[in-house]
Protein backbone atom coordinates (compact mmCIF):
# COMPACT_ATOMS: atom_id res chain seq x y z
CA UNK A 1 -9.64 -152.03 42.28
CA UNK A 2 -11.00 -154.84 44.80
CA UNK A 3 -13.00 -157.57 43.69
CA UNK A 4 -14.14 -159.41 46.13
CA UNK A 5 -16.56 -162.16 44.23
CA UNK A 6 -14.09 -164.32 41.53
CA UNK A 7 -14.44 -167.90 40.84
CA UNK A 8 -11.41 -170.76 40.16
CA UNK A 9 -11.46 -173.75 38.47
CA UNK A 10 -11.80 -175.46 41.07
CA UNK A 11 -15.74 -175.48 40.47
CA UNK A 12 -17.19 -172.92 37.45
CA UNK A 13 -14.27 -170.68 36.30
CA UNK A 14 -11.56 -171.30 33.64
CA UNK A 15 -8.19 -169.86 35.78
CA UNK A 16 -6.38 -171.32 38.31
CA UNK A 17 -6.31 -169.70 41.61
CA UNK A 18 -2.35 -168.41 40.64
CA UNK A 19 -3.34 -167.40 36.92
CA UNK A 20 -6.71 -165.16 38.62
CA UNK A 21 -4.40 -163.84 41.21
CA UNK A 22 -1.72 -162.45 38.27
CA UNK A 23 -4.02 -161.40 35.80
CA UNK A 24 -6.00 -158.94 38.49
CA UNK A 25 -2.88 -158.32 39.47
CA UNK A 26 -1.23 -157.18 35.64
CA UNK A 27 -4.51 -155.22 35.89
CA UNK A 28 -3.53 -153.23 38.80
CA UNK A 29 -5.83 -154.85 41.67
CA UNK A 30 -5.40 -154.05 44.85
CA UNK A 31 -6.64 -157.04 45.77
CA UNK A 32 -9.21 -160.23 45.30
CA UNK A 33 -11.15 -162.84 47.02
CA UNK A 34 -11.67 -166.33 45.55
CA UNK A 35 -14.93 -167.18 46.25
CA UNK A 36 -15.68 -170.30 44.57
CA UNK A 37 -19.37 -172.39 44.83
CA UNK A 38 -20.21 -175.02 47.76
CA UNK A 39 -23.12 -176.45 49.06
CA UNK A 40 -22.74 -179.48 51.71
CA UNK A 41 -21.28 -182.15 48.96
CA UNK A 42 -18.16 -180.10 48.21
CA UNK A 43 -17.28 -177.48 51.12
CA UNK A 44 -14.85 -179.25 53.69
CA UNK A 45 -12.82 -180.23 49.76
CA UNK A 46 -12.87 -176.46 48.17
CA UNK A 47 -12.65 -174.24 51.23
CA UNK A 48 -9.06 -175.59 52.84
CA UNK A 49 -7.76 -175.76 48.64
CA UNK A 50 -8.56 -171.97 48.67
CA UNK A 51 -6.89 -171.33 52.07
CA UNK A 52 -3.47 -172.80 51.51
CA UNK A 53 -3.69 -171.40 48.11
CA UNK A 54 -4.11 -167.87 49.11
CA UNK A 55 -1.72 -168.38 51.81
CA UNK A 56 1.37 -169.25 48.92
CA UNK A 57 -0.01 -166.06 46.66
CA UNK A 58 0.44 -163.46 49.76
CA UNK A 59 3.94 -164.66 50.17
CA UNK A 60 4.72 -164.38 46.69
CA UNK A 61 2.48 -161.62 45.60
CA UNK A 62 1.74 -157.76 46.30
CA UNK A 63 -1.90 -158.23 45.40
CA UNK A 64 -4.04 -159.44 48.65
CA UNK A 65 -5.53 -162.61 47.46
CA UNK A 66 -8.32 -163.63 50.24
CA UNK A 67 -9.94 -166.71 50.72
CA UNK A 68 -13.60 -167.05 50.27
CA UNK A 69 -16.68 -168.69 49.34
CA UNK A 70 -19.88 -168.53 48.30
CA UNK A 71 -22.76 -170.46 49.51
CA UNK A 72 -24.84 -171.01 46.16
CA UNK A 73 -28.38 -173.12 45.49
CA UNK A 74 -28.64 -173.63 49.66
CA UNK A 75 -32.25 -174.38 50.80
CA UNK A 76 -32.42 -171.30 53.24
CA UNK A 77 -32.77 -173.31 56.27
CA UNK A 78 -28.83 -174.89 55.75
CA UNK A 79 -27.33 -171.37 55.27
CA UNK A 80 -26.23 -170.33 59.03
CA UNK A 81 -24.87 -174.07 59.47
CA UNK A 82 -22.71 -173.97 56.07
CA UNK A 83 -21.55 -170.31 56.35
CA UNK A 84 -20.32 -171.26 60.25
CA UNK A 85 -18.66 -174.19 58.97
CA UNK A 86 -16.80 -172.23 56.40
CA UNK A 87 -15.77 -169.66 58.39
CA UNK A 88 -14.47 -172.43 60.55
CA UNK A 89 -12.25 -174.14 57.83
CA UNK A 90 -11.04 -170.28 57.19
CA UNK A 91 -12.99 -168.91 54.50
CA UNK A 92 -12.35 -165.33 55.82
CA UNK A 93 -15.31 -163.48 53.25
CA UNK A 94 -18.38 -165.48 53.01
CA UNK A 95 -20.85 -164.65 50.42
CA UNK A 96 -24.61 -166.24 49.55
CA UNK A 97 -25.72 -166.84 46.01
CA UNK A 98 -28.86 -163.89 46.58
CA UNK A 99 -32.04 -163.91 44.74
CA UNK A 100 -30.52 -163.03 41.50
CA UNK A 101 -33.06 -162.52 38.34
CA UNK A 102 -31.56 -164.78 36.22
CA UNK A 103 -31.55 -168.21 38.07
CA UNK A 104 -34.13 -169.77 40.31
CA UNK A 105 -32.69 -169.40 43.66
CA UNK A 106 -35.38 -170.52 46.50
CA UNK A 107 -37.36 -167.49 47.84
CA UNK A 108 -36.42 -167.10 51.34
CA UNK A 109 -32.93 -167.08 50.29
CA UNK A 110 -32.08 -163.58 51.01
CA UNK A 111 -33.53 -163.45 54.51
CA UNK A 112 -32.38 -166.64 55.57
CA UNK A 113 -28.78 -165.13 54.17
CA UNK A 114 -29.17 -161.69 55.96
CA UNK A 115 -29.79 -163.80 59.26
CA UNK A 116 -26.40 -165.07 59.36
CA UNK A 117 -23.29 -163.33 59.84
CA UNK A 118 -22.10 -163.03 56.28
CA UNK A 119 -19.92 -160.50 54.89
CA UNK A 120 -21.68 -159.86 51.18
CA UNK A 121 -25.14 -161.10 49.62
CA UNK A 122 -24.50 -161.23 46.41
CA UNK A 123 -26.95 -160.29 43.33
CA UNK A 124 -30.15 -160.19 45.40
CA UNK A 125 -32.28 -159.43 42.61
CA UNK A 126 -35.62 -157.97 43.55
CA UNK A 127 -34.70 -157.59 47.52
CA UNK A 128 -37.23 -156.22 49.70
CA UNK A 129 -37.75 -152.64 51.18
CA UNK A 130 -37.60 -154.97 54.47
CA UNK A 131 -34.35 -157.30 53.55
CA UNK A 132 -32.41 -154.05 52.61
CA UNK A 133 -33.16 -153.08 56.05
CA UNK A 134 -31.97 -155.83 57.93
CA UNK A 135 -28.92 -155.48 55.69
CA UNK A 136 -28.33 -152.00 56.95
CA UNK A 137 -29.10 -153.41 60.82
CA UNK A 138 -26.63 -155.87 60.33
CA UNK A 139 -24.09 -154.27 58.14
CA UNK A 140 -24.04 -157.37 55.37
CA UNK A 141 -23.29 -155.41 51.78
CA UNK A 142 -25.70 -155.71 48.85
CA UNK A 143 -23.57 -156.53 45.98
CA UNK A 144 -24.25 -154.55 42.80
CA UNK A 145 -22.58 -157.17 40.23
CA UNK A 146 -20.97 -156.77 37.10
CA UNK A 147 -21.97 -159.74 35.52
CA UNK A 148 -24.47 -160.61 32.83
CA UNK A 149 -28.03 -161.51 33.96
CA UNK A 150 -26.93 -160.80 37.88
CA UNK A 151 -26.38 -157.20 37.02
CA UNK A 152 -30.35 -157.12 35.55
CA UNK A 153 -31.54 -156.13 39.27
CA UNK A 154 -28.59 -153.45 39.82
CA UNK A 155 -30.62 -150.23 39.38
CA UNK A 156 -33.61 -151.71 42.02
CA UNK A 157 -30.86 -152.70 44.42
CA UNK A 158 -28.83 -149.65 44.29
CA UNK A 159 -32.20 -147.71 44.35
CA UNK A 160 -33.36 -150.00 47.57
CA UNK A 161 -29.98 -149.33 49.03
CA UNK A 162 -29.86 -145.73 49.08
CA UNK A 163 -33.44 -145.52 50.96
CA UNK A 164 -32.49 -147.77 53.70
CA UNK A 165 -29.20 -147.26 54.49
CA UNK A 166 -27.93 -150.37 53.44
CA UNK A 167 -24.02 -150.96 52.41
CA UNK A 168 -23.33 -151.49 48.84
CA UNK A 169 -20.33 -152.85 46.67
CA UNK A 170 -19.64 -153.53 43.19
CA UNK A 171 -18.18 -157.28 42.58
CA UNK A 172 -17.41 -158.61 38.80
CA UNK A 173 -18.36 -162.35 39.81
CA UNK A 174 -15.38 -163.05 37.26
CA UNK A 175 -15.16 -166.81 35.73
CA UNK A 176 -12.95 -166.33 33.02
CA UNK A 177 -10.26 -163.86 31.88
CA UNK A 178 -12.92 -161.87 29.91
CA UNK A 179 -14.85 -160.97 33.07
CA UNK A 180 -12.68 -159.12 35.18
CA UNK A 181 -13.57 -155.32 35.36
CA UNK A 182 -10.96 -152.44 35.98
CA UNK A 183 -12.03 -149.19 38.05
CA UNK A 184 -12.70 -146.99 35.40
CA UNK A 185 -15.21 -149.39 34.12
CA UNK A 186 -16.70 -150.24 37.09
CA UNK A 187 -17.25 -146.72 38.36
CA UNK A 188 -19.45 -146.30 35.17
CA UNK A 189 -21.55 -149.44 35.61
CA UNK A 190 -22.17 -148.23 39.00
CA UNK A 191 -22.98 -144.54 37.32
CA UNK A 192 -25.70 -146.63 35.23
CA UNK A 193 -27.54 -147.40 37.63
CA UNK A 194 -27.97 -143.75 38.65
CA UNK A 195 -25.45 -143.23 41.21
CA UNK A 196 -23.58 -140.05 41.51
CA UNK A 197 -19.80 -140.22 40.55
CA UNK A 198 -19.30 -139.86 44.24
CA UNK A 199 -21.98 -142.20 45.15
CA UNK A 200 -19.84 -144.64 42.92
CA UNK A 201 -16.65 -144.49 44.46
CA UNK A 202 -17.81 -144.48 48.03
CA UNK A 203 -19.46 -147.91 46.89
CA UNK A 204 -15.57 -148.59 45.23
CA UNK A 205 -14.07 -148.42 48.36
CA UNK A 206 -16.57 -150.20 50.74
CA UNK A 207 -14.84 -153.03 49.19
CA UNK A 208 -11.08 -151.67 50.34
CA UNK A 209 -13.05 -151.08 54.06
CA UNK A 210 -13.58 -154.64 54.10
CA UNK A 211 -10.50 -155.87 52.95
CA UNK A 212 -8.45 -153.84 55.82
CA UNK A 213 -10.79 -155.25 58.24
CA UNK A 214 -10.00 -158.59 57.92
CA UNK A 215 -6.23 -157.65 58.84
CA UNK A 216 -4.33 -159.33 56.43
């Protein structure tokens, strides 16, 4: 298992980056990427905290532990300027909060997200026929997300996914202990949304494609 969407206590979650890195790890992960929250007020202070962080865990650890972040809340005009700036303090997977069911993110989010070069868009809730494309064109994954309220849109997404081509992975969004999700149940939360067993685990190991792209 990959997860490629966890959060720290440095902003939201309850584990420090070492205690998230052994517990996926007790649980088998391949690997994770801590991708805690920033906007403008906190980004130049979280992103190089994750980056040395990670760094110490890849010496010390067989997991991959990869640092991230995810753009969350943005107005959709200061999304290309944030996610260049964190890929510029070395945030080596950038993710945007997407237009998730369960929070008011600003429409235009998932556009403006999919028009910068991003790696995932998480939870994108009700995404159009048209964003999906542009997903495909520019080969940013669709998250399908294992977390409550997020995971409300899955079956749309997935559905929205299939007909255009876009890439899809499955991320737990993790915050506590409690949240993490092994394979076996994530290949069935990804069969609930009426993928095919193999249609799940292609979608399993999009996230081990991305991973050995980054060269680690």
């Amino acid at each position: 298992m990959i997860d490629l969407h966890t959060h720290s206590i440095f902003i939201d979650g309850a584990l420090l980056p070492y205690e998230l890195a052994r517990r996926c790890e007790f649980l088998g992960f391949e690997g994770l990427s801590i991708t805690d929250h920033v906007d403008r007020s906190n980004l130049d202070h979280v992103v190089p905290r994750i980056v040395a962080v990670c760094k110490e865990l890849n010496t010390y650890m067989k997991i991959k532990v990869i640092p991230g972040v995810e753009i969350t809340h943005v107005p959709p005009e200061a999304i290309s300027r944030l996610a260049e700036e964190a890929r510029n303090l070395g945030a080596l997977i950038v993710i945007v909060h997407g237009e998730t069911l369960s929070e008011p993110v600003v429409p235009g989010t998932n556009r403006a997200a999919l028009n910068t070069p991003i790696d995932i868009l998480a939870h994108p809730g009700l995404i159009s026929e048209e964003d999906a494309g542009l997903a495909a064109k520019k080969g940013i994954f669709l998250e399908l997300s294992g977390r409550k309220g997020h995971s409300l849109a899955n079956g749309h997404v997935a559905a929205i996914a299939k007909k255009t081509g876009a890439p899809l992975l499955f991320n737990s969004d993790a915050h506590e202990p409690g949240d993490l999700i092994e394979f076996e149940k994530a290949k069935s939360i990804l069969q609930g949304t009426a993928l095919s067993e193999d249609e799940s685990l292609l979608i399993l190991n999009n996230s081990k494609k991305l991973m050995e792209s980054l060269n680690l």
